[in-house]
Protein backbone atom coordinates (compact mmCIF):
# COMPACT_ATOMS: atom_id res chain seq x y z
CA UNK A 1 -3.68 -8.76 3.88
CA UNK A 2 -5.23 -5.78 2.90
CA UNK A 3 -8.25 -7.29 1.37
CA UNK A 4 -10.35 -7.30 4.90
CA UNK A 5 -10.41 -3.10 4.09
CA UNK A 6 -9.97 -2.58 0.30
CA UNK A 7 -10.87 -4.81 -2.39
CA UNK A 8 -8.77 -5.49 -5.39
CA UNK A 9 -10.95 -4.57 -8.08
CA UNK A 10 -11.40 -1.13 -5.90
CA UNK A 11 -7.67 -0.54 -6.09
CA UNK A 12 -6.94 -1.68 -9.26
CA UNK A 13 -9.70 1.05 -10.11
CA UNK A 14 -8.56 3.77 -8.98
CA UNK A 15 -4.59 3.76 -9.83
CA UNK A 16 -4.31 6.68 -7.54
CA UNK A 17 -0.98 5.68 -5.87
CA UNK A 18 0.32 4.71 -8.85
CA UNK A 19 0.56 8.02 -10.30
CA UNK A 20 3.17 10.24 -9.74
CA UNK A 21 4.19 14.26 -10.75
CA UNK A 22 7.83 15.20 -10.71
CA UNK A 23 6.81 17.20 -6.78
CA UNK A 24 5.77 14.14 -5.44
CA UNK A 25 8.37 11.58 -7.15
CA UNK A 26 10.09 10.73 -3.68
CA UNK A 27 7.23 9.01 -3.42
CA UNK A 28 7.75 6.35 -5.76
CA UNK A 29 8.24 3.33 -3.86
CA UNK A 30 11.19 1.04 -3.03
CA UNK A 31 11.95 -1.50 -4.63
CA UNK A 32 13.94 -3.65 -2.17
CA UNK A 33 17.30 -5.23 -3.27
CA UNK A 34 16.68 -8.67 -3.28
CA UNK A 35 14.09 -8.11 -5.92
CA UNK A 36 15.70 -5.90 -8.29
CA UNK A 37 17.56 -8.07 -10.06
CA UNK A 38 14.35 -10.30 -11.06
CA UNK A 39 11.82 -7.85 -11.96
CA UNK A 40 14.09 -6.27 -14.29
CA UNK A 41 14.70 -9.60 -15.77
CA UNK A 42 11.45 -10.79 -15.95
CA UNK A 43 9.80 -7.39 -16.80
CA UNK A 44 12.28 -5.56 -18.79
CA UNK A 45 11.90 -2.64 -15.90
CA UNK A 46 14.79 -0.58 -15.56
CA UNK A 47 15.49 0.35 -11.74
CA UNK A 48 18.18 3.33 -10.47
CA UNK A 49 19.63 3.23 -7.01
CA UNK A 50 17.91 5.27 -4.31
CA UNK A 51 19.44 4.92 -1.06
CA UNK A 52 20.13 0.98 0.09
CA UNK A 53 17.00 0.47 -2.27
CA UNK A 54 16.01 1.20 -6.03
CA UNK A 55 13.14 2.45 -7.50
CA UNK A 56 11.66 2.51 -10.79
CA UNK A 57 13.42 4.84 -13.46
CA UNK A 58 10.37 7.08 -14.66
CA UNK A 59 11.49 10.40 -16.71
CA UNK A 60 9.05 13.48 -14.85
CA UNK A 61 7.95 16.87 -16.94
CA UNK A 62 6.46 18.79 -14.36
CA UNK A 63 3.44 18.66 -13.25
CA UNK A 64 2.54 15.82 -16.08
CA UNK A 65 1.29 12.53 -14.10
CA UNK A 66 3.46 10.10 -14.69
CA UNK A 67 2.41 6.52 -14.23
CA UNK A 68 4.62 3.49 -12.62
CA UNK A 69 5.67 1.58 -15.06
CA UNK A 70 4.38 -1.69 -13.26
CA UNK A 71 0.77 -0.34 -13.27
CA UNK A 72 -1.81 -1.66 -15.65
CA UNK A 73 -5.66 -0.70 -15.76
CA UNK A 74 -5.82 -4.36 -13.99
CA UNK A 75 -3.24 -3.58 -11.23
CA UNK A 76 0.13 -4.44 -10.64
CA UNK A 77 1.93 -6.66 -13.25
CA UNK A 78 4.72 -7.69 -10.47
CA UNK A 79 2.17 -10.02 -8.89
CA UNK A 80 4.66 -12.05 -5.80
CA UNK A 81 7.05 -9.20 -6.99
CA UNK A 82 5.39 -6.14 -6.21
CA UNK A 83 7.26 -3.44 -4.44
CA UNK A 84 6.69 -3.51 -0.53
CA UNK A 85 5.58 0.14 -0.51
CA UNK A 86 2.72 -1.19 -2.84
CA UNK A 87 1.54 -4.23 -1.46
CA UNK A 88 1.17 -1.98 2.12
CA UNK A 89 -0.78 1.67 0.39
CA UNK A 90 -1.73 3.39 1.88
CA UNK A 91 0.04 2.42 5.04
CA UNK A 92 2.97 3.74 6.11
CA UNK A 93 5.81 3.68 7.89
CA UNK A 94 7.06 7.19 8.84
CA UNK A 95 9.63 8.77 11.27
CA UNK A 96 7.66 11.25 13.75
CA UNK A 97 10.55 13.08 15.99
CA UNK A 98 12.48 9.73 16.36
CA UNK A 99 9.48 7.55 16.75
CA UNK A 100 8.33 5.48 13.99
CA UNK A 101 4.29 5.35 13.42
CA UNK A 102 2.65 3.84 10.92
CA UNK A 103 0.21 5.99 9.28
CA UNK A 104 -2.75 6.49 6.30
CA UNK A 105 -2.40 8.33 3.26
CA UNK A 106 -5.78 10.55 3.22
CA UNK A 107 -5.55 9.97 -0.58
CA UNK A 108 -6.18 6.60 -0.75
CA UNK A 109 -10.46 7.21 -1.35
CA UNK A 110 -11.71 3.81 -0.53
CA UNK A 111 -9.48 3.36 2.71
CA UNK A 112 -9.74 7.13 4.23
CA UNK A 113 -13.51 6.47 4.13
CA UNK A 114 -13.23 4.18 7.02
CA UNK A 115 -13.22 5.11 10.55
CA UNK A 116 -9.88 5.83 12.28
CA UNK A 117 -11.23 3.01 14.58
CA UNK A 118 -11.54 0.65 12.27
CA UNK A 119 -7.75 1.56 10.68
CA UNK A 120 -6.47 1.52 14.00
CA UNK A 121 -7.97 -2.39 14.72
CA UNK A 122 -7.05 -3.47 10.98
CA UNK A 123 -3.46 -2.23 11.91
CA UNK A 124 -3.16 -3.71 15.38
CA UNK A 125 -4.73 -7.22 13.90
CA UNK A 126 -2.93 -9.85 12.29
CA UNK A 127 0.69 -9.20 13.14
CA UNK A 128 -0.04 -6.12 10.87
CA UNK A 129 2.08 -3.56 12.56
CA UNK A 130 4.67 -6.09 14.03
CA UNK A 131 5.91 -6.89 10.03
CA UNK A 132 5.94 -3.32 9.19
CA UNK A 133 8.25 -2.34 11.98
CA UNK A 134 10.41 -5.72 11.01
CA UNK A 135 10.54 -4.64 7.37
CA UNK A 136 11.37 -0.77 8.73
CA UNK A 137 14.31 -2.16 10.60
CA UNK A 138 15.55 -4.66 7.69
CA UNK A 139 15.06 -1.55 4.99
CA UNK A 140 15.31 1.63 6.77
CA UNK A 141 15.00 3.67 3.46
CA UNK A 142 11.38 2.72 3.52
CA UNK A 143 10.78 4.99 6.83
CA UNK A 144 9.82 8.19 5.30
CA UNK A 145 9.28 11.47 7.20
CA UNK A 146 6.14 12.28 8.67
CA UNK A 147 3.46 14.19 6.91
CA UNK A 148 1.21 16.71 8.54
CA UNK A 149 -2.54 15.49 8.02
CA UNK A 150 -1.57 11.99 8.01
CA UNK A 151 -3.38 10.08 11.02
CA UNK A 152 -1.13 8.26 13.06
CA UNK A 153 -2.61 4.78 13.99
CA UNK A 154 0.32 3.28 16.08
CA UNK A 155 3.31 4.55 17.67
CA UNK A 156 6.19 1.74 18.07
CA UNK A 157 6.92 1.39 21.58
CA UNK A 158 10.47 1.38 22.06
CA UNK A 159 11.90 -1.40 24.66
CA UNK A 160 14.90 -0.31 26.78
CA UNK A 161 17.72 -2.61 26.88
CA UNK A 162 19.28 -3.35 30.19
């Protein structure tokens, strides 16, 4: 889905968001449940519980970068299996005083680029925003809190119940 904005071979390029320091290592995404079990058969990845969800067990040294396991200078090895978190970058889903937004990591350098317009379409388009609220409610560990500097594309709008 995210090919209309950022290419593959761009992505797989750049590795930024799959690089972590031991600051920044709540950041590693989720893995969600009903995958674990697979990847670590398939891969040989060892995942550790983090919430509801798992992530990937990476040993941090400071401020060392540490790269995902799953990363390769091609991309993703997962494929089908990649991590939810992953296969959105650098959207997210974050909780803004109670509201959920979906937003756009400024550190992704091909996506920030764009115009906020053009973020704000690509998210509205497609049943985009839609399946990240519906993954948000089926794996609320995935709704991180809201950075400052982040731009906020979409608020969910919140449907009282009579």
């Amino acid at each position: 889905m995210l090919k209309k904005i950022l290419s593959p071979e761009d992505c797989a390029k750049c590795r930024i968001c799959c690089g972590f320091v031991d600051e920044d290592k709540w950041e590693i995404p989720l893995v969600f449940s009903e995958k674990k079990d697979e990847i670590e058969r398939k891969f040989g990845l060892r995942l550790v519980p983090r919430g509801n969800e798992y992530v990937f067990d990476m040993t941090f040294d400071g401020d060392k970068l540490i790269y995902c396991p799953a990363a390769s200078e091609h991309g993703c090895v997962l494929g089908e299996l990649k991590p939810f978190d992953c296969s959105i970058w650098p959207f997210r889903v974050n909780d803004f005083n109670g509201t959920r937004v979906i937003t756009v990591s400024p550190v992704c350098p091909s996506v920030s680029a764009l115009p906020i317009e053009k973020l704000s379409e690509f998210v509205r388009s497609d049943g985009f925003a839609e399946m990240l609220f519906k993954a948000a409610d089926m794996h609320p560990d995935m709704v991180k809190p809201y950075i400052n500097g982040y731009p906020i594309l979409l608020a969910e709008e919140k449907s009282e119940k009579l």
